[in-house]
C-alpha atoms as a PDB file:
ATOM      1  CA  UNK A   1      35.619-106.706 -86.357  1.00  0.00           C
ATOM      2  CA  UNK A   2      34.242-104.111 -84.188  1.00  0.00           C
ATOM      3  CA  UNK A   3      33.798-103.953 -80.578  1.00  0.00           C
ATOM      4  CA  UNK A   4      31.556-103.773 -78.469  1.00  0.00           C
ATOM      5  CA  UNK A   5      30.051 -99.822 -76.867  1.00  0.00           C
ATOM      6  CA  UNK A   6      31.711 -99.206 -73.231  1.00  0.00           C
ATOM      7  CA  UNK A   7      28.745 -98.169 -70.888  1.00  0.00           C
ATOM      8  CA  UNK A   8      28.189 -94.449 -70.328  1.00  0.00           C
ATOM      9  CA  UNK A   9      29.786 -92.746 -67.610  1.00  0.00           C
ATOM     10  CA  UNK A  10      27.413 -91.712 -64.477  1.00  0.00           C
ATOM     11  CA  UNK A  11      27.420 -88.419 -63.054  1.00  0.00           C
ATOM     12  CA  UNK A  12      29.839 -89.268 -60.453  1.00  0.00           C
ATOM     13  CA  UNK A  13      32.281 -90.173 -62.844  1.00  0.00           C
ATOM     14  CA  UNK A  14      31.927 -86.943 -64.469  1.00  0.00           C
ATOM     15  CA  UNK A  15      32.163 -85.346 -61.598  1.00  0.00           C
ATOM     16  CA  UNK A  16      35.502 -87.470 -60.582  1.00  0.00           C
ATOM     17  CA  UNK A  17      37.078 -86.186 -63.948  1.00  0.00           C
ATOM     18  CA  UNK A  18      36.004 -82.760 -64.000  1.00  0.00           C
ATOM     19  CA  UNK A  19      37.191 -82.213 -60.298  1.00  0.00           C
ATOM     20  CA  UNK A  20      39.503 -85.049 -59.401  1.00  0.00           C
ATOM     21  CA  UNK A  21      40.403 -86.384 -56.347  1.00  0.00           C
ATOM     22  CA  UNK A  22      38.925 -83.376 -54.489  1.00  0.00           C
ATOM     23  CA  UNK A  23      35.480 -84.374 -55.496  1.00  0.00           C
ATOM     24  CA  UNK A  24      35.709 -87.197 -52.723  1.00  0.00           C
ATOM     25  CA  UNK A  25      37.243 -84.118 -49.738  1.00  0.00           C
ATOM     26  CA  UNK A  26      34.075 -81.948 -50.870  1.00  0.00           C
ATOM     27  CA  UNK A  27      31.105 -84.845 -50.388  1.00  0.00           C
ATOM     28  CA  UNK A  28      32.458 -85.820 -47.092  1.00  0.00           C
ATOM     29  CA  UNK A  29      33.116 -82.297 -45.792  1.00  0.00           C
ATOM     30  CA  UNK A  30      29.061 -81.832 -47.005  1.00  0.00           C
ATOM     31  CA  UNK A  31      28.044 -85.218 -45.276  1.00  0.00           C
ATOM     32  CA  UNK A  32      29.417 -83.666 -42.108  1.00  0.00           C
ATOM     33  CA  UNK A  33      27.771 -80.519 -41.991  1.00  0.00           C
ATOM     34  CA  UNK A  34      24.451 -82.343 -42.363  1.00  0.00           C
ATOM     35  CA  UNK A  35      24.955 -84.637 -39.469  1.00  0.00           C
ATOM     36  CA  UNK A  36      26.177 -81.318 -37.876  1.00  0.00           C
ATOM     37  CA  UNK A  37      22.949 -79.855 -38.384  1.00  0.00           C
ATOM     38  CA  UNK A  38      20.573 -82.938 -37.972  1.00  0.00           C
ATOM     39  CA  UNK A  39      22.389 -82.940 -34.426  1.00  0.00           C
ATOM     40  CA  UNK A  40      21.483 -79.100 -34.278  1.00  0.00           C
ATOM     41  CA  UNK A  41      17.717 -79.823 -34.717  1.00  0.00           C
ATOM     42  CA  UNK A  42      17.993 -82.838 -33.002  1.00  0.00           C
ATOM     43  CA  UNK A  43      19.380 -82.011 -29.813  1.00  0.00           C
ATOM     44  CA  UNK A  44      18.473 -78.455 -29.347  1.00  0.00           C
ATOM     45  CA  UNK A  45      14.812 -77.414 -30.909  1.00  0.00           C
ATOM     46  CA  UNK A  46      13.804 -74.518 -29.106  1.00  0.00           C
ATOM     47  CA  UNK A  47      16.796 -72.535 -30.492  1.00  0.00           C
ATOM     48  CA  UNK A  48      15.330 -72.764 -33.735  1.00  0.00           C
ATOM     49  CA  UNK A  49      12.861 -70.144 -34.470  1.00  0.00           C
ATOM     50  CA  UNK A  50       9.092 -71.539 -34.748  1.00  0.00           C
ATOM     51  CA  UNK A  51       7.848 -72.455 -38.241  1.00  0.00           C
ATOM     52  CA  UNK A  52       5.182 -69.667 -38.348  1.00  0.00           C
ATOM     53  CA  UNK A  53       7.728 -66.919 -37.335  1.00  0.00           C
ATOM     54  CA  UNK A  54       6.218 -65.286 -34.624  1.00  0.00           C
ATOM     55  CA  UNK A  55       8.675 -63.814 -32.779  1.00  0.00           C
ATOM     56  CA  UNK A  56       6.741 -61.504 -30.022  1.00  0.00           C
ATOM     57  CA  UNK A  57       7.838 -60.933 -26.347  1.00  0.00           C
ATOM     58  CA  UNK A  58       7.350 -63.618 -23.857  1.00  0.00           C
ATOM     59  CA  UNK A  59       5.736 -62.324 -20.006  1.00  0.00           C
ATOM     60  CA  UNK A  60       6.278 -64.425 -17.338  1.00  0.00           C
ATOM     61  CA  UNK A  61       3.695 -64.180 -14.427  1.00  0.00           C
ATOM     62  CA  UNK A  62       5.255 -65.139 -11.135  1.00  0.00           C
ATOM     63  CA  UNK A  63       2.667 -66.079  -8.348  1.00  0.00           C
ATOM     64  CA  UNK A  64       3.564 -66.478  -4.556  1.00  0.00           C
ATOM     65  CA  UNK A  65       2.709 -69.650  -3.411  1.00  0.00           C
ATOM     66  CA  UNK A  66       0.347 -69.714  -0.655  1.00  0.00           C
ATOM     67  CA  UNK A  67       1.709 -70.484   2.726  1.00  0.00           C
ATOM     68  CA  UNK A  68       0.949 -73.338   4.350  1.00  0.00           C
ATOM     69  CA  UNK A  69      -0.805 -72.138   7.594  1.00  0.00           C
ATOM     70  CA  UNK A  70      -3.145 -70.393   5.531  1.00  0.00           C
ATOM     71  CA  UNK A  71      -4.070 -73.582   3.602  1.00  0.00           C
ATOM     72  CA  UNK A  72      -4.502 -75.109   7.160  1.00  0.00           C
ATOM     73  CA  UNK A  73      -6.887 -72.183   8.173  1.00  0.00           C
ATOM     74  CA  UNK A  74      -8.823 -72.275   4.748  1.00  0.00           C
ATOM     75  CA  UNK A  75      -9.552 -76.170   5.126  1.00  0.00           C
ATOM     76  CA  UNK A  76     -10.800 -76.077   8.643  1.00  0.00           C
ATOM     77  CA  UNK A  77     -12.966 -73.080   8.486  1.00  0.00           C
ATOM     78  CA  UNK A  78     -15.339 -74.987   5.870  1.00  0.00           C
ATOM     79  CA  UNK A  79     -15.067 -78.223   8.533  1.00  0.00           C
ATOM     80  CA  UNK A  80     -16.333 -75.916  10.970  1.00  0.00           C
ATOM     81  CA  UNK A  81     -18.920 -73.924   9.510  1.00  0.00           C
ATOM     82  CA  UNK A  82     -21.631 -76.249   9.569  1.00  0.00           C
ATOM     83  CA  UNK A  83     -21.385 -76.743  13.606  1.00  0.00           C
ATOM     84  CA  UNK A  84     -21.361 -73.170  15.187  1.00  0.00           C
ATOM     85  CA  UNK A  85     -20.681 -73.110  18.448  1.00  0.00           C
ATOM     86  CA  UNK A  86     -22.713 -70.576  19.892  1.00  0.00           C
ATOM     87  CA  UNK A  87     -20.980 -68.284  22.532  1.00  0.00           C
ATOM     88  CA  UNK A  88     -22.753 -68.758  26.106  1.00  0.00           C
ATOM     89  CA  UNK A  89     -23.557 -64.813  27.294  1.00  0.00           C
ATOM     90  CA  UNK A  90     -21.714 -64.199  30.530  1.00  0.00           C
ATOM     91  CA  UNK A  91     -23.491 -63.733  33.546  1.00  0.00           C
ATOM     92  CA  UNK A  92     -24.226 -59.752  35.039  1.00  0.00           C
ATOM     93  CA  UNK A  93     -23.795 -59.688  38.080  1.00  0.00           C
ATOM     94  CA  UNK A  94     -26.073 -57.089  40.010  1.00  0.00           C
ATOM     95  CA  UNK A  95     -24.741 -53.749  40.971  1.00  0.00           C
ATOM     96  CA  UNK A  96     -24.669 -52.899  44.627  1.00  0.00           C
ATOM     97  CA  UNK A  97     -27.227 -51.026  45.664  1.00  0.00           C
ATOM     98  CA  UNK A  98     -26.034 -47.365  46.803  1.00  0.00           C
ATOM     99  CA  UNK A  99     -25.389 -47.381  50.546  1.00  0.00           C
ATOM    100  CA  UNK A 100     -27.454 -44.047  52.039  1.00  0.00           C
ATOM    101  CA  UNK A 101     -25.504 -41.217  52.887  1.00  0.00           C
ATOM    102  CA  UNK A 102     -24.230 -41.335  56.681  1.00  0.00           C
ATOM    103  CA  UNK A 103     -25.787 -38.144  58.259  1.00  0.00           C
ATOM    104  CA  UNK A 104     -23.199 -35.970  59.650  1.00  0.00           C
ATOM    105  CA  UNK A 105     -23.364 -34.786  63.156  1.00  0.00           C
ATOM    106  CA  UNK A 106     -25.041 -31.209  63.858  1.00  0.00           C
ATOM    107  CA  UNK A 107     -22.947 -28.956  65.397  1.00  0.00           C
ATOM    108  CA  UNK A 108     -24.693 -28.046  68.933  1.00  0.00           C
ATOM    109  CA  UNK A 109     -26.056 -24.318  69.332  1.00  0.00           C
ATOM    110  CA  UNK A 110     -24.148 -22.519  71.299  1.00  0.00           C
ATOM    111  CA  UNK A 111     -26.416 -21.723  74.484  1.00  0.00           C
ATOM    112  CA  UNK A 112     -27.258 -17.284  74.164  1.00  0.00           C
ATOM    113  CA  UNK A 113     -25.199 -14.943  76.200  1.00  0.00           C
ATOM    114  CA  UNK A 114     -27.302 -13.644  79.058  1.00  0.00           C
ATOM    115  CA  UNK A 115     -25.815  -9.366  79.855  1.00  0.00           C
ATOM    116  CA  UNK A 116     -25.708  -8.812  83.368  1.00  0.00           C
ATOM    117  CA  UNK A 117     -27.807  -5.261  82.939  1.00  0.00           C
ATOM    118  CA  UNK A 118     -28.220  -3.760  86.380  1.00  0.00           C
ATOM    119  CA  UNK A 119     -31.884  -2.427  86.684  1.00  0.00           C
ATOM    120  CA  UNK A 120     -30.435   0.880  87.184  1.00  0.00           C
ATOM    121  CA  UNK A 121     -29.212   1.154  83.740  1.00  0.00           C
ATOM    122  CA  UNK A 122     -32.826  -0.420  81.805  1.00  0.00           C
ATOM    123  CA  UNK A 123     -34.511   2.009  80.273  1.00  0.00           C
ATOM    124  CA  UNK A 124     -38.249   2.839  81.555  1.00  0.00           C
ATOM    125  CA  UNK A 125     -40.243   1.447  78.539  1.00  0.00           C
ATOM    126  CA  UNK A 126     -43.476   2.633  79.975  1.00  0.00           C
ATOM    127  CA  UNK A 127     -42.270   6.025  80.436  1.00  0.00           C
ATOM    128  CA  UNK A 128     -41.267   6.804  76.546  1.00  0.00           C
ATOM    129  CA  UNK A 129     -43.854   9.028  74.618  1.00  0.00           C
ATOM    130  CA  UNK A 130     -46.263   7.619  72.346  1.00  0.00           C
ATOM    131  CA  UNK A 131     -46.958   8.510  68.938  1.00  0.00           C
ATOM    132  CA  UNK A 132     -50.477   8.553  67.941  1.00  0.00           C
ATOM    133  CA  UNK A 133     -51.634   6.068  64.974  1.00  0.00           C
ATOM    134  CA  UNK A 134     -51.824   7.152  62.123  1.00  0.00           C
ATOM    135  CA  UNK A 135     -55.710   7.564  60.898  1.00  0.00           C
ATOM    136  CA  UNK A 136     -56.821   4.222  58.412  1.00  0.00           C
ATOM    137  CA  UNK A 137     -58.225   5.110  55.265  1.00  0.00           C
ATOM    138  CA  UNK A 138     -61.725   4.904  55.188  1.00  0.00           C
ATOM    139  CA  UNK A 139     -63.215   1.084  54.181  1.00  0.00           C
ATOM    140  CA  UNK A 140     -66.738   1.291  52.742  1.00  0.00           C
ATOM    141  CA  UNK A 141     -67.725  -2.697  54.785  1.00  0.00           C
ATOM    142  CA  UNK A 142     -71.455  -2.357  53.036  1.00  0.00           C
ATOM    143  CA  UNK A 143     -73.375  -0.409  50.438  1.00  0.00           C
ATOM    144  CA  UNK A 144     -75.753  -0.387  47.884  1.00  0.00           C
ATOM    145  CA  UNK A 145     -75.835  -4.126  45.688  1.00  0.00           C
ATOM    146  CA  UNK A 146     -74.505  -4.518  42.411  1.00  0.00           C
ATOM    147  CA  UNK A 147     -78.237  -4.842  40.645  1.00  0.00           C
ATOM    148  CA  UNK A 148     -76.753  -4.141  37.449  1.00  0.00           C
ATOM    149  CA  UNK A 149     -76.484  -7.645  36.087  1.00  0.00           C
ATOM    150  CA  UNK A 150     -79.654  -8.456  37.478  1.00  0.00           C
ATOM    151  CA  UNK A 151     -82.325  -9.466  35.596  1.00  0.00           C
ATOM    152  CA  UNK A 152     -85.914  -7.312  35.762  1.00  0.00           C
ATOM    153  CA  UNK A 153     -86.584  -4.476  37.400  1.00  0.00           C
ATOM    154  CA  UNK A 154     -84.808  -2.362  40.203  1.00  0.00           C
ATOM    155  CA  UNK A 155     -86.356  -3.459  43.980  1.00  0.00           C
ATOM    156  CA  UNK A 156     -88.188  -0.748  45.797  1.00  0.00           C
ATOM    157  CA  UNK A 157     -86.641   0.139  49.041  1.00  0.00           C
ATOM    158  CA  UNK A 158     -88.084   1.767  52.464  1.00  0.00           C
ATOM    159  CA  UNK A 159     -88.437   5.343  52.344  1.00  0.00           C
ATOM    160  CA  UNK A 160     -89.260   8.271  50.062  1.00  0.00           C
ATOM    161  CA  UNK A 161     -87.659  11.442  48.090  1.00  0.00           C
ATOM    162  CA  UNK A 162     -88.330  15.307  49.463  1.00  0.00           C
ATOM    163  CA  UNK A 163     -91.709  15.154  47.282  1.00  0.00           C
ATOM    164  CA  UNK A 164     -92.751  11.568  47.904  1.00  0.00           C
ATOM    165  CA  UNK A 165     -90.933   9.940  44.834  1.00  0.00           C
ATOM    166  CA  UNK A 166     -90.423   6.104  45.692  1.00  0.00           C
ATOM    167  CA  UNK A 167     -87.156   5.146  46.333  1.00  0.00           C
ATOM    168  CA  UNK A 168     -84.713   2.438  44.717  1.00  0.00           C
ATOM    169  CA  UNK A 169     -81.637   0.317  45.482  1.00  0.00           C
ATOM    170  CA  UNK A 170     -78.525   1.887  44.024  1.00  0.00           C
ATOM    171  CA  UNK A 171     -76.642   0.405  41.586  1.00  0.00           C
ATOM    172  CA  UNK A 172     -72.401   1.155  41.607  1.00  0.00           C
ATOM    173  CA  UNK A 173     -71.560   2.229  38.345  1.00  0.00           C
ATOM    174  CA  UNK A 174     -67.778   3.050  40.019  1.00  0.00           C
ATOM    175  CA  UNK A 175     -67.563   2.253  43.770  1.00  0.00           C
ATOM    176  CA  UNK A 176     -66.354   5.563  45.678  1.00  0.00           C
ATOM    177  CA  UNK A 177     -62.363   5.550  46.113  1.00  0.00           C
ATOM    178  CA  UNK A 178     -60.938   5.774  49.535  1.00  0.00           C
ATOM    179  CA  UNK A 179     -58.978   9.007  48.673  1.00  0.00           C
ATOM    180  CA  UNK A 180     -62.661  10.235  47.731  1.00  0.00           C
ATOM    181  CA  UNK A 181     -64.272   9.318  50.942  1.00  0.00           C
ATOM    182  CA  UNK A 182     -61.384  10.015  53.583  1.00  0.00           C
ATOM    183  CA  UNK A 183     -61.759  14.008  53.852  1.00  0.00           C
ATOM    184  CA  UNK A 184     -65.332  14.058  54.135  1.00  0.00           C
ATOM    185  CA  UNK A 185     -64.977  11.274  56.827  1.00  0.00           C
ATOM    186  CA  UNK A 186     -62.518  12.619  58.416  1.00  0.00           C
ATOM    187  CA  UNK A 187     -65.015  14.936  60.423  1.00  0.00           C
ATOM    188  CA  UNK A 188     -67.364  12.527  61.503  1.00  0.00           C
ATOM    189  CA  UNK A 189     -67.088   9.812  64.261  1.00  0.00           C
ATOM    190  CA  UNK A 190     -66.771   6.277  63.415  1.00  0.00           C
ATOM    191  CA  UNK A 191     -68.038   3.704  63.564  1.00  0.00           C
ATOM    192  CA  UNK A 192     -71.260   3.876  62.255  1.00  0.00           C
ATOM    193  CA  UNK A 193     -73.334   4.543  58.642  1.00  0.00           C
ATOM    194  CA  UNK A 194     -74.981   7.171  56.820  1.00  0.00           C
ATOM    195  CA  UNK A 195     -78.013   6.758  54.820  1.00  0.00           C
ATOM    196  CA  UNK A 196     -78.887   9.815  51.818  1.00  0.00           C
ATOM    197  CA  UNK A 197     -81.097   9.906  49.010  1.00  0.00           C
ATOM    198  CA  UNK A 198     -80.013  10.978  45.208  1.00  0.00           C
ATOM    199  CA  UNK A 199     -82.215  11.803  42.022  1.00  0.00           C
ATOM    200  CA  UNK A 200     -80.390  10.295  39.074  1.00  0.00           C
ATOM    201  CA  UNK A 201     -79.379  12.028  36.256  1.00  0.00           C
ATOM    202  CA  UNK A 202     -77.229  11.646  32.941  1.00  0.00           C
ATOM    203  CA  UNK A 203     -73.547  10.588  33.050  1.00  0.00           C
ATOM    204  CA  UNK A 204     -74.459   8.301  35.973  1.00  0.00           C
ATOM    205  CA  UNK A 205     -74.013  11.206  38.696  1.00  0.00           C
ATOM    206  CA  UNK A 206     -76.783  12.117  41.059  1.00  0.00           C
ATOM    207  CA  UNK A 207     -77.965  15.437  41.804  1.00  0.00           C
ATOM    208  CA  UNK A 208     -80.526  16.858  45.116  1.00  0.00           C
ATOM    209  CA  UNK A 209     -79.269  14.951  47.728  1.00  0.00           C
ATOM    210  CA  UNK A 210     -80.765  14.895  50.998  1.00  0.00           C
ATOM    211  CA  UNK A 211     -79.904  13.434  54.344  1.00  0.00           C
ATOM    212  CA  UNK A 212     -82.081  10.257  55.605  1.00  0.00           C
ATOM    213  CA  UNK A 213     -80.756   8.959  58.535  1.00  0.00           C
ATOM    214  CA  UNK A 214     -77.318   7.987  60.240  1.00  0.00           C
ATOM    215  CA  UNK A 215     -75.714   5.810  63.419  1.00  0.00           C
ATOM    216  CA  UNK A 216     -74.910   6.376  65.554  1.00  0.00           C
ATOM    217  CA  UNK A 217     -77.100   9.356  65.917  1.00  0.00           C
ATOM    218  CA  UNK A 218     -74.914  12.874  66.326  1.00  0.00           C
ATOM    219  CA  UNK A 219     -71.674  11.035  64.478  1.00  0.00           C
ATOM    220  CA  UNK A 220     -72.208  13.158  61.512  1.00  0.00           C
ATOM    221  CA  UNK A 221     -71.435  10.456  58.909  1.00  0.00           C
ATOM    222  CA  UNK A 222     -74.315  11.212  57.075  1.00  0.00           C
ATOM    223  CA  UNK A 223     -73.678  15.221  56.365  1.00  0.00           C
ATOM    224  CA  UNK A 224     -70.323  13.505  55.373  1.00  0.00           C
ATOM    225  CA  UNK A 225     -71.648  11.565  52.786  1.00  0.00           C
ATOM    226  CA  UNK A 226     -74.042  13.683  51.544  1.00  0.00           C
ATOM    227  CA  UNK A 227     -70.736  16.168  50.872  1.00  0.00           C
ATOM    228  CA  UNK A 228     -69.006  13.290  48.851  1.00  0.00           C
ATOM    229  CA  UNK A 229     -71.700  12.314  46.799  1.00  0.00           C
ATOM    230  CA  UNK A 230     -70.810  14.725  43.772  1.00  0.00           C
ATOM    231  CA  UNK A 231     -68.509  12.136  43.178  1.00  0.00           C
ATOM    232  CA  UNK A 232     -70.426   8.782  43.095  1.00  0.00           C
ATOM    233  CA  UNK A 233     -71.571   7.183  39.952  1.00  0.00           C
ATOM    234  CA  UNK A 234     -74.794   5.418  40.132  1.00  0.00           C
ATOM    235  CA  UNK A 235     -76.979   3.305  37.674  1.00  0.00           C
ATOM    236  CA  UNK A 236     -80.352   4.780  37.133  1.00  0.00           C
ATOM    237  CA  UNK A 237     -83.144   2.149  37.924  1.00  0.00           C
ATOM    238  CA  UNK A 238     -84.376  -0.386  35.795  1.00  0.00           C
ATOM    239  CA  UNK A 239     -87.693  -0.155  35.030  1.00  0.00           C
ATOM    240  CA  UNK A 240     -89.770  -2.464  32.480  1.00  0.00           C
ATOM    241  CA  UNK A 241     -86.341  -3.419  31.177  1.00  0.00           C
ATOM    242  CA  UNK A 242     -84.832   0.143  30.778  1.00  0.00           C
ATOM    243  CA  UNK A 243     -82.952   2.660  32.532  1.00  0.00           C
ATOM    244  CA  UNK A 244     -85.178   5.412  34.097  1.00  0.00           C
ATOM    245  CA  UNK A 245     -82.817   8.887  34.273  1.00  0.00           C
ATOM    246  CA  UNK A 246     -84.419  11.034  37.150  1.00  0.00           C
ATOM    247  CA  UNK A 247     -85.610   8.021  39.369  1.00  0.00           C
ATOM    248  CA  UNK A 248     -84.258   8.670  43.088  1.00  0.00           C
ATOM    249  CA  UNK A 249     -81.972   5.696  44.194  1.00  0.00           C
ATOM    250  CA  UNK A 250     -81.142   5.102  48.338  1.00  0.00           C
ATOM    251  CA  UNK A 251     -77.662   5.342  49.216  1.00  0.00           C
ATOM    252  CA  UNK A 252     -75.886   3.822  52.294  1.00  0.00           C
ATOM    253  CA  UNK A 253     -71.757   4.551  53.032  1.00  0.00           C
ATOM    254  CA  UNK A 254     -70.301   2.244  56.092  1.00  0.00           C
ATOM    255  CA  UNK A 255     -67.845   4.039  58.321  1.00  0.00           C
ATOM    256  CA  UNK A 256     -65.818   1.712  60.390  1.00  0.00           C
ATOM    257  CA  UNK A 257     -63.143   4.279  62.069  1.00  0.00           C
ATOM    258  CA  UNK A 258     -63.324   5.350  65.217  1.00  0.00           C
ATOM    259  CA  UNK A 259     -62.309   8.993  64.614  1.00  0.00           C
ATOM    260  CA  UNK A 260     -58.983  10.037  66.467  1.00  0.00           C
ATOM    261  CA  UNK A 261     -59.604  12.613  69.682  1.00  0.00           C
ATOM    262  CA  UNK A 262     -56.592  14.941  69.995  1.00  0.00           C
ATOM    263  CA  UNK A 263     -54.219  14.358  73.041  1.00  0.00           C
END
């Protein structure tokens, strides 16, 4: 009679009678390490690396925190904005008005000092010599007009030349200079005039002269004039618009200086 098949043994078993009663040591020892490690995970996470294994450097950025007077000044400076207060301008007051300098006190003159002279010792003004004044120069006070910038023709004047030629008003090209008049009138007696008559010729000199009259009468102005008059220069007459070279012009010299007597 056979019996019946004894069911297989599991892996446990096998395990049992391949390593004996140690088998039983090793599972628990393994059972603890897991629960070790669950704890591990459990209780500490961040020491375990993350799951996509970027390990780079952390930064920390540290930022003060704002003090608290400065929050207070921040919050009521918006309040306060929309209600200015506008600033009222202070009053100027006027400047005094400069007070005029006080005039200072003017020292009295001191009254002159009078000399006791006696009038034995004052000289005798009346008796001193006197020096005779020097002559003047010679002042022509009237002469023949300046017809030059005249328009038309030369006027006749009274009188005639040696031969009956009609006589003109001279012109001045160049008045006479004192220092050309004084030596010639020098000889004569002043005051008075002396009247001559000149033919005109080139270079506005005049040529022939000839006495015509002279006050007052014996002074000898006129011979003194008619002396100088090499020197005058005289415009020719105008007739019809041109200069006529030859015409005879009337010449008058003024002589207002007494001449000086010897003492």
């Amino acid at each position: 009679m056979s019996q019946p098949d004894s069911p297989a043994p599991s892996r446990f078993d096998r395990l049992r009678d391949r390593f004996g009663t140690r088998t039983r040591g090793f599972v628990l020892a393994l059972l603890v390490e897991l629960l070790v490690v669950l704890m591990i995970f459990t209780l500490a996470p961040d020491i375990v690396g993350r799951e996509d294994g970027d390990a780079g450097m952390t930064v920390f950025g540290v930022t003060p925190e704002p003090e608290p007077e400065a929050e207070t000044e921040d919050k009521a400076a918006p309040s306060a904005a929309p209600n200015p207060v506008r600033a009222q301008p202070a009053e100027t007051q006027p400047e005094p008005a400069p007070q005029p300098p006080v005039p200072q006190p003017q020292p009295q003159p001191s009254p002159p000092v009078l000399l006791n002279i006696p009038l034995g010792w004052m000289p005798d003004i009346a008796a001193l010599p006197r020096q005779p004044a020097a002559p003047a120069a010679p002042r022509r006070t009237a002469g023949p007009p300046n017809l030059a910038s005249l328009p038309g023709d030369t006027p006749r004047v009274e009188g005639r030349g040696p031969r009956g030629e009609p006589l003109y008003a001279a012109a001045w090209y160049r008045e006479p200079y004192d220092s050309e008049l004084s030596g010639y009138l020098s000889t004569a007696s002043g005051p008075g005039w002396g009247l001559i008559a000149c033919r005109t010729v080139p270079d506005f000199r005049v040529d022939d002269c000839i006495m015509l009259d002279e006050y007052p009468e014996g002074s000898k102005i006129a011979r003194a004039v008619l002396a100088a008059a090499w020197q005058f220069r005289v415009r020719p007459p105008r007739l019809g618009g041109q200069p006529k070279i030859g015409e005879w012009v009337r010449i008058r010299i003024d002589y207002g200086i007494k001449r000086q007597t010897p003492p």
